[in-house]
Protein backbone atom coordinates (compact mmCIF):
# COMPACT_ATOMS: atom_id res chain seq x y z
CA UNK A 1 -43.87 58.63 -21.80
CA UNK A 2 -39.97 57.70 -22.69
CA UNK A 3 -38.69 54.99 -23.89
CA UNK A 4 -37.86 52.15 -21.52
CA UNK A 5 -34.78 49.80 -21.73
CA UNK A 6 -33.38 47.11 -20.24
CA UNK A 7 -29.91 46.79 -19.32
CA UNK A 8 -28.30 43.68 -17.19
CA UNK A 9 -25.39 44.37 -14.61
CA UNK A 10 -23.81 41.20 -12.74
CA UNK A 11 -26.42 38.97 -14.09
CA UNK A 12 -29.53 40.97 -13.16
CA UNK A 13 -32.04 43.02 -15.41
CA UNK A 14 -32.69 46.77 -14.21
CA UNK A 15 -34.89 49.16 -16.30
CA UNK A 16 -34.30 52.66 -17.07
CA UNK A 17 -36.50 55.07 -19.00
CA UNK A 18 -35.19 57.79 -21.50
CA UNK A 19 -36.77 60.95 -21.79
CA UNK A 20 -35.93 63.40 -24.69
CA UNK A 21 -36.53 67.58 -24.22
CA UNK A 22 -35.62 70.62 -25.49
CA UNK A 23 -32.56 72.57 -23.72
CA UNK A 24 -34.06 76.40 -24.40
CA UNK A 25 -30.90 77.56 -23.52
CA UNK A 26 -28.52 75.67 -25.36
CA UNK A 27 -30.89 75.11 -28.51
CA UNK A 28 -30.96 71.48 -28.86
CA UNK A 29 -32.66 68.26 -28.32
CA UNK A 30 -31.14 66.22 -25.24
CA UNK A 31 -31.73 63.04 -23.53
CA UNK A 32 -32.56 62.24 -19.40
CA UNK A 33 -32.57 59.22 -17.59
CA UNK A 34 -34.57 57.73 -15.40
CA UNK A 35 -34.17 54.62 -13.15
CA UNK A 36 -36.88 52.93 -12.35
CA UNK A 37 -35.88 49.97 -10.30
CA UNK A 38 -34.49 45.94 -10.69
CA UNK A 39 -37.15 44.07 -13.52
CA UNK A 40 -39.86 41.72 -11.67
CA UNK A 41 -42.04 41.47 -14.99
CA UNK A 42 -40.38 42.77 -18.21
CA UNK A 43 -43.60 41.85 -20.21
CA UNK A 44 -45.40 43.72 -17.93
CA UNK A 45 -43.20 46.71 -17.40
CA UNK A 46 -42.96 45.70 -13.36
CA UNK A 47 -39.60 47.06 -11.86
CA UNK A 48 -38.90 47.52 -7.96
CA UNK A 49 -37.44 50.37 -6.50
CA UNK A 50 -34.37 50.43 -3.96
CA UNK A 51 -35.85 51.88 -0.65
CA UNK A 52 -33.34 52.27 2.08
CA UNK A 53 -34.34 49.88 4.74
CA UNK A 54 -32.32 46.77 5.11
CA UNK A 55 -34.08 43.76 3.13
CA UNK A 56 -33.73 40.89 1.68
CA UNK A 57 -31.35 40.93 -2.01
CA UNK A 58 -30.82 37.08 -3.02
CA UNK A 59 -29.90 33.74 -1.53
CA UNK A 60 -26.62 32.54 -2.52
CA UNK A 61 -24.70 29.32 -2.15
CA UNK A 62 -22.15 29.63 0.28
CA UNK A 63 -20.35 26.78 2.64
CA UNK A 64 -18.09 25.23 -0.23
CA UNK A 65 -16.41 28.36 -1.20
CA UNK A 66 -16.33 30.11 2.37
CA UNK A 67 -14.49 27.13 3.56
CA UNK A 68 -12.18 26.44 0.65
CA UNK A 69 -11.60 30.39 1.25
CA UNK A 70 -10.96 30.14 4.73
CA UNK A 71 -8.89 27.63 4.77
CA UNK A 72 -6.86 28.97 2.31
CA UNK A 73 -5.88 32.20 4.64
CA UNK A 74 -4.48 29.31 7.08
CA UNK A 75 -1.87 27.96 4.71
CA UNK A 76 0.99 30.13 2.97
CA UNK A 77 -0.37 29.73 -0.34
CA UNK A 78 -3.16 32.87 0.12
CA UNK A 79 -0.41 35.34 0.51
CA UNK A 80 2.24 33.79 -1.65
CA UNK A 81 -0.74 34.19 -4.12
CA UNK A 82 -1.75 37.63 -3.59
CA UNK A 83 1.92 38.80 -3.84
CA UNK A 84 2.31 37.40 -7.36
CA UNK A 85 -0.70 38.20 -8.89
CA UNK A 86 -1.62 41.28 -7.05
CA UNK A 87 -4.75 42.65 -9.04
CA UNK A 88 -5.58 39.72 -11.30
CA UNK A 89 -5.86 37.72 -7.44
CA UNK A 90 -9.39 38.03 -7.76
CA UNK A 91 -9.51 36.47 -10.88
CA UNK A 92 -7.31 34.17 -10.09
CA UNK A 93 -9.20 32.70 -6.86
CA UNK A 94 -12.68 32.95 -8.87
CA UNK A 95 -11.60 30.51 -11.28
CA UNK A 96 -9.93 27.82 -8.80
CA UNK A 97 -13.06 27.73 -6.74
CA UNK A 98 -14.92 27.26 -9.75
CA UNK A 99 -12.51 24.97 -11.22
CA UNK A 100 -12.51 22.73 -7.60
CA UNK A 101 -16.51 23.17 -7.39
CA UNK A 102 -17.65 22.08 -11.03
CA UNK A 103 -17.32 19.63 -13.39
CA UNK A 104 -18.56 22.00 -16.43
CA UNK A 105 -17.00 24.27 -18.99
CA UNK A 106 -15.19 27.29 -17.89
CA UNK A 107 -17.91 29.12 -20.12
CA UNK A 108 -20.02 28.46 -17.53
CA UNK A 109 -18.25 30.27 -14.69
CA UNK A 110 -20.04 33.26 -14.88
CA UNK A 111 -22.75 31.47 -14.26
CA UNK A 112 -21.81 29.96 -11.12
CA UNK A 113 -20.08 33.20 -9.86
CA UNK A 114 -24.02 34.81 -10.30
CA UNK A 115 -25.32 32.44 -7.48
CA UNK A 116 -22.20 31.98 -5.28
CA UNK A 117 -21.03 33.57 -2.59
CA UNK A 118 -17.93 34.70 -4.31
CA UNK A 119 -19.35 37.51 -5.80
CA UNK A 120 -20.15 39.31 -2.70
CA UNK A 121 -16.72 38.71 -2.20
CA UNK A 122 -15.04 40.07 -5.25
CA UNK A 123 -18.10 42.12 -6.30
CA UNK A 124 -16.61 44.24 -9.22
CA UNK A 125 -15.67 40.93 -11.21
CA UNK A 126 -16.50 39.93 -14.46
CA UNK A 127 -15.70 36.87 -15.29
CA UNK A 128 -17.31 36.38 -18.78
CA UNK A 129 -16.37 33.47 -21.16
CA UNK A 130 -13.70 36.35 -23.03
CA UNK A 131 -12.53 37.58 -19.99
CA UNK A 132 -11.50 34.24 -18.85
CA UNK A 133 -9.56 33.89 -22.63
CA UNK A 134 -7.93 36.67 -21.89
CA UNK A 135 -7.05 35.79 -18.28
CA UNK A 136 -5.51 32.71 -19.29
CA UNK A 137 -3.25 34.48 -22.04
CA UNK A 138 -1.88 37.09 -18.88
CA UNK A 139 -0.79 34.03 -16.67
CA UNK A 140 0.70 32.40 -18.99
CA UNK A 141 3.46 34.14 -19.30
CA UNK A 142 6.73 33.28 -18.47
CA UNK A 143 7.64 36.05 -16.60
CA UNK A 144 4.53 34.81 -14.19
CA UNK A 145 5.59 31.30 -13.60
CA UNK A 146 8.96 32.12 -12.92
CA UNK A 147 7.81 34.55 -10.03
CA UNK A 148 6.05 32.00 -8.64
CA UNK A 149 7.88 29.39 -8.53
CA UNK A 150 10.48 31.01 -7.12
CA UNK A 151 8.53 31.74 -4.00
CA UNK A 152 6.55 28.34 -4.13
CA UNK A 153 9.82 26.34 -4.19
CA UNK A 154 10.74 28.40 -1.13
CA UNK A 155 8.07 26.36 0.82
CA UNK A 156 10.20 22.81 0.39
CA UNK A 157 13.63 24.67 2.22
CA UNK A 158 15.67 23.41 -0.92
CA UNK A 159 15.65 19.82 -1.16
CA UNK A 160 12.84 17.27 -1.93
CA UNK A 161 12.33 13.88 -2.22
CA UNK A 162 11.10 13.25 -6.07
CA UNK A 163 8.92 11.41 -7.66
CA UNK A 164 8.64 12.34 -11.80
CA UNK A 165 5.99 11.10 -13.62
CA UNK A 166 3.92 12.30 -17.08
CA UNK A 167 0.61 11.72 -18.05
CA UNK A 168 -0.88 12.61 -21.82
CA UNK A 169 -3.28 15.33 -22.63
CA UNK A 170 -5.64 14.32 -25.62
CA UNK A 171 -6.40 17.32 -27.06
CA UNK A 172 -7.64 19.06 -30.73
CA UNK A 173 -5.80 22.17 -30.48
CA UNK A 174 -3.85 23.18 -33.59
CA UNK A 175 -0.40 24.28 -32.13
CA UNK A 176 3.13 22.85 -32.28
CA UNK A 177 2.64 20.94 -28.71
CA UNK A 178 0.08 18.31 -30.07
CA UNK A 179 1.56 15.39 -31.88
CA UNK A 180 1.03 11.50 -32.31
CA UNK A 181 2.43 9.75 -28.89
CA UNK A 182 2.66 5.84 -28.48
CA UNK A 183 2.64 5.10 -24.44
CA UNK A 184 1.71 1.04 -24.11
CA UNK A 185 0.74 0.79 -27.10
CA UNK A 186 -2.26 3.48 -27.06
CA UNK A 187 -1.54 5.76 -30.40
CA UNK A 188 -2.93 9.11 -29.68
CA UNK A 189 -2.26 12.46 -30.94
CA UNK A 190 -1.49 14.83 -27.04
CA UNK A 191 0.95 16.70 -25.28
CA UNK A 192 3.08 15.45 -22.70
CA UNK A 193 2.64 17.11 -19.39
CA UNK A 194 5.45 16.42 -16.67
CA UNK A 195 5.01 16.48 -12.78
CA UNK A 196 7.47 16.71 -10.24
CA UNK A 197 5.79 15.51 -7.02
CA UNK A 198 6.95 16.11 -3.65
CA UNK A 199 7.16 12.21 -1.86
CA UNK A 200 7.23 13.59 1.50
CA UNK A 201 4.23 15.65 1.12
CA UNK A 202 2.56 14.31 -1.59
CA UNK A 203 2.01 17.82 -3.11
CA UNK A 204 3.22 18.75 -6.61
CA UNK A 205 6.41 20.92 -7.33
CA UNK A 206 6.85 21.57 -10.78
CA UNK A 207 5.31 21.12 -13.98
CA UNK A 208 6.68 20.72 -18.12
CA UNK A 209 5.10 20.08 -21.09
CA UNK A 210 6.10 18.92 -24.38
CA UNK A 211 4.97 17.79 -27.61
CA UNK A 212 3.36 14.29 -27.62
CA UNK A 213 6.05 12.55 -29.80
CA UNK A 214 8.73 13.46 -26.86
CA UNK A 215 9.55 10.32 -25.14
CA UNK A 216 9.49 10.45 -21.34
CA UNK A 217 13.26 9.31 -21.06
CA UNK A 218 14.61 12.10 -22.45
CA UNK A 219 13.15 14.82 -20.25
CA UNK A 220 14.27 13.98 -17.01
CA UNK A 221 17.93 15.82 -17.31
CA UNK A 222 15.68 18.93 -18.45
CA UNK A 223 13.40 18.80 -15.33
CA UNK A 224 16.44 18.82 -12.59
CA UNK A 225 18.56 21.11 -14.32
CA UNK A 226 15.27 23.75 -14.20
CA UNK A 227 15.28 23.10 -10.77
CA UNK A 228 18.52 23.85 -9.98
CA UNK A 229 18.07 27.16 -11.26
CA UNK A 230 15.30 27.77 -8.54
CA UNK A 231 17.76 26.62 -5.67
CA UNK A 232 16.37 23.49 -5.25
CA UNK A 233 18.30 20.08 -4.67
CA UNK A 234 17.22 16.61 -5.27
CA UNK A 235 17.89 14.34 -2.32
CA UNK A 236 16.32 11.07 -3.95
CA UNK A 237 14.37 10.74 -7.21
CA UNK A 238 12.13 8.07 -7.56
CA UNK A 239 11.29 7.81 -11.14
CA UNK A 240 9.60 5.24 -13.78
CA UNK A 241 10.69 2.66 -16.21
CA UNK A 242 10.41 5.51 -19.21
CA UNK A 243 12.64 7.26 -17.86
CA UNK A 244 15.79 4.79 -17.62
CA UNK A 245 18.45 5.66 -20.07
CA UNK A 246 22.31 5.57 -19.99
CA UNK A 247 22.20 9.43 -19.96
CA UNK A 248 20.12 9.73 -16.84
CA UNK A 249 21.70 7.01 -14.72
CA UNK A 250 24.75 8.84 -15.01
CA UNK A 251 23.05 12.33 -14.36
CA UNK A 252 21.62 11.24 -11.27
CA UNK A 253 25.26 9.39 -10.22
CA UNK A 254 26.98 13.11 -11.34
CA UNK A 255 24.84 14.92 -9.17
CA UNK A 256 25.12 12.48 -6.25
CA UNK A 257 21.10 12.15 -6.39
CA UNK A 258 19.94 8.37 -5.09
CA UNK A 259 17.62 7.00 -6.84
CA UNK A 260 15.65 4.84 -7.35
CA UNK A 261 13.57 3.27 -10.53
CA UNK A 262 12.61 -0.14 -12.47
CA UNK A 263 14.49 -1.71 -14.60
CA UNK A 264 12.59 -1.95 -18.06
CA UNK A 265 12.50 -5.88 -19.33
CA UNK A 266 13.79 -4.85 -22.88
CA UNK A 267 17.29 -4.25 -21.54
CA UNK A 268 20.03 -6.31 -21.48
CA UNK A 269 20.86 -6.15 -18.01
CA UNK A 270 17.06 -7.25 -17.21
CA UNK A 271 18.12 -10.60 -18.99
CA UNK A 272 21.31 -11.09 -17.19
CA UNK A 273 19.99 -11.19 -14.03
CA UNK A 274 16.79 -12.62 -14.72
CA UNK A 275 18.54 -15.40 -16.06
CA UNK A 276 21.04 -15.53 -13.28
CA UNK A 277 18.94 -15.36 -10.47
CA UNK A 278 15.44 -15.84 -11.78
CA UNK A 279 15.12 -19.23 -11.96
CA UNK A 280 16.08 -19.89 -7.35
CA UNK A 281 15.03 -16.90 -6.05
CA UNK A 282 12.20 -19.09 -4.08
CA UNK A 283 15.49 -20.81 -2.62
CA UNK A 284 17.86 -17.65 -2.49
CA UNK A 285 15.39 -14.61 -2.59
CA UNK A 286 14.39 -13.20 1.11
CA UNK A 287 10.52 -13.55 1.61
CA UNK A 288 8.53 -9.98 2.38
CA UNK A 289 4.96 -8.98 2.56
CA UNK A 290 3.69 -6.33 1.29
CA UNK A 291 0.04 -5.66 1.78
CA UNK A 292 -1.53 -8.94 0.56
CA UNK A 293 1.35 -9.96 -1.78
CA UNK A 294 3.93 -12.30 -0.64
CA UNK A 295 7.21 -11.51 -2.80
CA UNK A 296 11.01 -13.28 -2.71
CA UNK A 297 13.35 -10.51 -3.26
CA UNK A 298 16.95 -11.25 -4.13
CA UNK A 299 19.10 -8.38 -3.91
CA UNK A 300 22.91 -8.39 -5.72
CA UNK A 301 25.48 -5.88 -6.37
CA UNK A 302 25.73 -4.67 -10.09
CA UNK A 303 27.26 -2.31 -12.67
CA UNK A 304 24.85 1.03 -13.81
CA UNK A 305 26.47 1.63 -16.57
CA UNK A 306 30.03 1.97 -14.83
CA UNK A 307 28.55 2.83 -11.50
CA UNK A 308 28.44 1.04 -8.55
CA UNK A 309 24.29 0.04 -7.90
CA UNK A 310 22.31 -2.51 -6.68
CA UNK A 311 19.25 -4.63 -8.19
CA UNK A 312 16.98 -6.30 -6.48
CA UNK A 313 14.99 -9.55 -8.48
CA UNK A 314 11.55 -9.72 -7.60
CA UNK A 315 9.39 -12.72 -7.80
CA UNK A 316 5.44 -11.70 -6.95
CA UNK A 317 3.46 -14.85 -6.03
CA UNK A 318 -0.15 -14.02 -6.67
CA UNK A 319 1.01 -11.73 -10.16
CA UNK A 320 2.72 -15.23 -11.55
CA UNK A 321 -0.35 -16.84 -10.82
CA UNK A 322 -2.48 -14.39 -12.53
CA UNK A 323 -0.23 -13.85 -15.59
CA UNK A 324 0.55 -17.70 -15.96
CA UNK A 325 -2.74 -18.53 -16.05
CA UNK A 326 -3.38 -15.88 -19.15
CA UNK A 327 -0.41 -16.42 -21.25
CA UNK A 328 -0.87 -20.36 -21.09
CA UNK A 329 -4.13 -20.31 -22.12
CA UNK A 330 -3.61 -17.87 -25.08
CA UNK A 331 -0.13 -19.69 -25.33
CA UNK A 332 -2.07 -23.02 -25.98
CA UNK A 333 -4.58 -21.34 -28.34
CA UNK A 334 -1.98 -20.28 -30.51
CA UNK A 335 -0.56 -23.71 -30.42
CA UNK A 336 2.84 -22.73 -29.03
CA UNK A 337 5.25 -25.94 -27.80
CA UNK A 338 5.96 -26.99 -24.25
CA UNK A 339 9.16 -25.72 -24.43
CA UNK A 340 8.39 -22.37 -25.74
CA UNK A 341 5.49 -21.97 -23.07
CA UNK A 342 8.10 -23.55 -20.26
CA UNK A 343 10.77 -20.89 -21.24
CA UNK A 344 8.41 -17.73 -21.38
CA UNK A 345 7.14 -18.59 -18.01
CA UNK A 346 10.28 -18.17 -16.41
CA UNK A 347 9.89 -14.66 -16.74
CA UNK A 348 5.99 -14.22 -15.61
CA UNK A 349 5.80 -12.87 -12.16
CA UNK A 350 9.14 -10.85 -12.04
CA UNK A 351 10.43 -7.29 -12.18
CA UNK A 352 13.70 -6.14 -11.45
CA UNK A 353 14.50 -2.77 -9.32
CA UNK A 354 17.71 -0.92 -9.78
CA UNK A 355 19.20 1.61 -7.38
CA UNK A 356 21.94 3.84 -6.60
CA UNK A 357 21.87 2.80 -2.74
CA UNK A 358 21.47 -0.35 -0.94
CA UNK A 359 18.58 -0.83 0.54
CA UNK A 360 16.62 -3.74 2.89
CA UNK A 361 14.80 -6.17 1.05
CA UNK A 362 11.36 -5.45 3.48
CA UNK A 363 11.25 -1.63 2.21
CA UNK A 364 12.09 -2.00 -1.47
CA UNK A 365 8.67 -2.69 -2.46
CA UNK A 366 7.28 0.21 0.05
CA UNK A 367 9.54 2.80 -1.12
CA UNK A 368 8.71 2.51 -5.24
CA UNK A 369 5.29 2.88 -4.51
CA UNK A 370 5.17 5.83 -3.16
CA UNK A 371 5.33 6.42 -6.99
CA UNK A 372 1.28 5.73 -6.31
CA UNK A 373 1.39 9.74 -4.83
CA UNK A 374 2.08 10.82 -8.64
CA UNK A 375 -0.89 8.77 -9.49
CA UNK A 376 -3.07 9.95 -6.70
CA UNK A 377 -2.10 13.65 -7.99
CA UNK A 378 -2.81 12.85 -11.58
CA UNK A 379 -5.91 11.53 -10.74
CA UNK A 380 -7.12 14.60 -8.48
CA UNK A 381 -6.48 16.68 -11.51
CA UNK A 382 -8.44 14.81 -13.92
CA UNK A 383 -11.52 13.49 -12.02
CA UNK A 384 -11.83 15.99 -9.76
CA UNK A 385 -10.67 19.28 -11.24
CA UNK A 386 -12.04 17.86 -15.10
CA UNK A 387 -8.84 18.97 -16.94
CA UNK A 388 -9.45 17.18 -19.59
CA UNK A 389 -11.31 17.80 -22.48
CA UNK A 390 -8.80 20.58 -23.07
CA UNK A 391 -11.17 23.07 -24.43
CA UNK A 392 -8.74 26.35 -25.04
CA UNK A 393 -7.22 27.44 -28.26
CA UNK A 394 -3.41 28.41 -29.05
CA UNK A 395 -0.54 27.63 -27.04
CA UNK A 396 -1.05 31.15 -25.03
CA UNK A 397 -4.19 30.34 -23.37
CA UNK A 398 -3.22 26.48 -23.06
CA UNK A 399 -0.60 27.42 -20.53
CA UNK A 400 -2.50 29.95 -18.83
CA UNK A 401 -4.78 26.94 -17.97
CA UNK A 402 -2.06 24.26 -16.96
CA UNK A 403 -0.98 26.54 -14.86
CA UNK A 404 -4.27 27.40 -13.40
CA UNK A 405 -4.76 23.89 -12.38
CA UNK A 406 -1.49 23.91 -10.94
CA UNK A 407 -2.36 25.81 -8.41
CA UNK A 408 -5.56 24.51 -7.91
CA UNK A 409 -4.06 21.02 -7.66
CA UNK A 410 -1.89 22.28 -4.63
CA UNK A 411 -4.86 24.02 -2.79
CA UNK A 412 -7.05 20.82 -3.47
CA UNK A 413 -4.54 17.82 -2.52
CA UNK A 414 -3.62 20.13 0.82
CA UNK A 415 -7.13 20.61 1.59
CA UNK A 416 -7.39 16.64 1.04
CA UNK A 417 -4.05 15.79 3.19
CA UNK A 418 -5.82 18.05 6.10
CA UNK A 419 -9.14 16.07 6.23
CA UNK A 420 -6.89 13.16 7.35
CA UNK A 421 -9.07 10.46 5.25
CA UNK A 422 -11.90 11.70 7.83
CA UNK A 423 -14.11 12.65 4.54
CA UNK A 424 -13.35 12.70 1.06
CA UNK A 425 -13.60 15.81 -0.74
CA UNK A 426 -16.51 15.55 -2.39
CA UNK A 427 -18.28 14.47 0.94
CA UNK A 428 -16.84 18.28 2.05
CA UNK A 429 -17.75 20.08 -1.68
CA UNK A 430 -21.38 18.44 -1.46
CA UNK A 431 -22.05 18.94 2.54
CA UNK A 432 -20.72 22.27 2.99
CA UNK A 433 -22.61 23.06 -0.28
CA UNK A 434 -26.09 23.28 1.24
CA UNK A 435 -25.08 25.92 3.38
CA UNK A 436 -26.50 29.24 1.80
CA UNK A 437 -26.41 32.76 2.96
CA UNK A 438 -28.94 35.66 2.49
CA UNK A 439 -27.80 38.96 1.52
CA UNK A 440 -29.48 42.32 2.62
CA UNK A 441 -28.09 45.27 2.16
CA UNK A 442 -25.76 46.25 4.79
CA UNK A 443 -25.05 42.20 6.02
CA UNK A 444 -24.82 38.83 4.80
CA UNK A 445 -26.73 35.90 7.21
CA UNK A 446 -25.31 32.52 7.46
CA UNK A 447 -28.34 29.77 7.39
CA UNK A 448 -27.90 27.11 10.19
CA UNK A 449 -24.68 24.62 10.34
CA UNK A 450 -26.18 21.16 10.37
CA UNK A 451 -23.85 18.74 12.55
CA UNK A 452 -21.95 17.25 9.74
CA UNK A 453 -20.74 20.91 8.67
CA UNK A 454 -19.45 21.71 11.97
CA UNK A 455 -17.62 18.81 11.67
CA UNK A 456 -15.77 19.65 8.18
CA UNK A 457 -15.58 23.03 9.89
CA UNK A 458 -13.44 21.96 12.07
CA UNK A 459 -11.24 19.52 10.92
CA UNK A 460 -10.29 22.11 8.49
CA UNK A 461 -9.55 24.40 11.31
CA UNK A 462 -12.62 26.99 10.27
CA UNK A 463 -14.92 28.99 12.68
CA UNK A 464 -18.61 28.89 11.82
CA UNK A 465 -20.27 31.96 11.05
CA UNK A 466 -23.48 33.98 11.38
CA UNK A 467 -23.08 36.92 9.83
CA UNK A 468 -21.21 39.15 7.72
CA UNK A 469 -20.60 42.20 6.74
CA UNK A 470 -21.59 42.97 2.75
CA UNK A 471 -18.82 44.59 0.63
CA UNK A 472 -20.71 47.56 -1.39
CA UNK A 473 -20.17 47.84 -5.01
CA UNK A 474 -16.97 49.43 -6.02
CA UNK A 475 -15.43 49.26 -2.43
């Protein structure tokens, strides 16, 4: 008898046994092998044999990632995808579908890929914990982004409407983009990472990064000019109050960008007109609604910084109420006179727009917050596609992974903008879920759609399936 061993291949055990003989001829000792079939009991020494007649391999989870797959195919993405990455696609899709479909570690996606559907789909990947590593390290290359943003940007015909945002990235790594930040007065050591979002569609258009310590306002010149380069022209930026400075009002007046953002309070223009106009707008300011918040909104003419601009005083009802209420009671606590208390309250309740263009008092309020699309995006990426804890080491693989999210940010909030609000996404991830799929060896069959499925099925615009055909290894 030989000597039996165990070797695993895609996350199953198969034995083999080793035999060594005597070659007469050539005069030595030499080795054969043996298989003897995938392990059932390797205490035991158990092993079953291939035979050729069609039966049942393994049950593997299926809906989520068919119809994130599927739908994919229907959007330009899939091929702008597969021309850019060309053999590392596979790899590429693996980890978006894992990254959309779990909330654990990427060391885990090997894992996952064991029991999904995926890997009848790609079935010559390995996608081990180093692989991944070294993944990250190929797409992050410059070279790489460049390609595909170039093509991506293609998909806006050359102009969007912008809204630019940044969000911080608490993180342990030991490179030259972590440092100590200050935004509101939280004191964390991140990095700074920068999104350009589409406000038409809602979907993201660029990304930057930067060292924790940079402050938000001076970026923004940065940002446009990079997009420029791609052939892309701003047609309105809608930006926040970090991001007001001297330098970038002009920008935006040089480039003949409108524009519009809020006037921070620390600036001496806030205190002009706040003093000017603050204290009537009930009398002078033109009453709007927006939502559930009644607001007066005086609108005058104004230098920005030498330009020609407007501002527009804004006097929210129920957010006096609520921030009255708070600073007089701490007010009184800290023993503070009437006329101190009378004097800070004139300011409770207000916030001051600025803008290139002149615009009507009823859609001022409606316009800046479509600012709430950056947060909806920045949101997506960290509930739902978990990118934070960073968990990646040097600045190689750490942009290999922003970038990965990226993209799967784009697939997700488009997938999200199709359902139409008619289920959220985890109502789709978790339904479409418990739809498995047996594999034999020739075919794949599709378990039964329940009624709900057919319904995410089609709202995406996917055809349910019963069958299909199985890929063979190394096809």
């Amino acid at each position: 008898m030989g000597t039996i061993q165990i070797k695993r291949i895609k996350g199953h055990e198969y034995g083999y046994e080793f035999f060594s003989y005597w070659d007469k001829k050539e005069k030595k000792s030499k080795k054969k092998c043996k298989y003897l079939g995938k392990v059932v009991d390797k205490n035991n020494k158990i092993f079953e044999k291939y035979t050729p007649k069609s039966r049942e391999k393994l049950l593997l989870t299926f809906g989520d990632t068919y119809s994130i797959l599927e739908y994919l195919k229907t959007t330009p993405y899939y091929e702008l995808l597969k021309k850019i990455f060309k053999k590392d696609f596979d790899f590429l899709i693996s980890l978006i579908l894992y990254k959309m479909l779990n909330v654990n570690s990427m060391k885990y996606a090997d894992t996952w890929f064991e029991g999904n559907y995926i890997s009848e789909v790609f079935p010559n990947l390995n996608i081990s914990s180093q692989r991944i590593s070294d993944f990250l390290k190929i797409i992050s290359k410059e070279k790489t982004h460049r390609l595909f943003f170039a093509e991506y940007l293609k998909l806006f015909n050359g102009k969007i409407s912008t809204l630019v945002d940044s969000t911080g990235l608490p993180n342990e790594i030991d490179f030259n983009l972590r440092a100590w930040s200050n935004h509101s007065g939280d004191i964390k050591q991140e990095t700074r990472l920068l999104y350009v979002i589409d406000r038409n569609t809602g979907l993201p258009v660029y990304f930057r990064y930067m060292a924790g310590n940079i402050v938000d306002v001076t970026t923004l010149t940065n940002t446009i000019e990079e997009l420029k380069q791609y052939g892309v022209q701003i047609d309105y930026a809608i930006v926040d109050a970090g991001y007001v400075s001297e330098e970038n009002i002009k920008m935006l007046y040089s480039e003949s960008t409108p524009f519009l953002t809020r006037l921070p309070s620390n600036r001496k223009l806030y205190s002009e007109l706040i003093n000017e106009y603050g204290k009537n707008i009930e009398k002078t300011g033109k009453i709007t609604v927006y939502g559930e918040r009644i607001l007066y909104i005086k609108k005058v003419k104004t230098k920005l910084f030498g330009n020609k601009g407007y501002a527009y005083i804004i006097y929210d009802v129920k957010r006096y109420a609520d921030e009255a209420s708070k600073f007089i009671i701490s007010a009184k606590e800290d023993k503070k006179s009437e006329d101190e208390i009378k004097t800070e309250l004139h300011n409770k309740g207000k916030l001051i727009m600025i803008s290139s263009e002149d615009i009507d008092e009823n859609e001022i309020i409606p316009l800046y917050y479509t600012r709430q699309r950056v947060e909806n995006v920045f949101g997506v990426m960290k509930s739902e596609l978990n990118i934070l804890p960073l968990r990646v080491h040097g600045v190689e693989t750490f942009r290999g992974y922003i970038f990965l999210n990226f993209i799967a940010l784009i697939i997700e909030l488009s997938i999200q903008q199709k359902l139409h609000s008619k289920f959220t996404l985890d109502e789709v991830f978790l339904t479409t879920r418990n739809v498995i799929c047996k594999v034999f060896d020739n075919n794949i069959i599709i378990n039964e759609f329940n009624k709900k499925t057919k319904q995410i099925f089609e709202v995406l615009g996917i055809e349910p399936i019963k069958k299909l055909p199985r890929k063979k290894l190394g096809s």
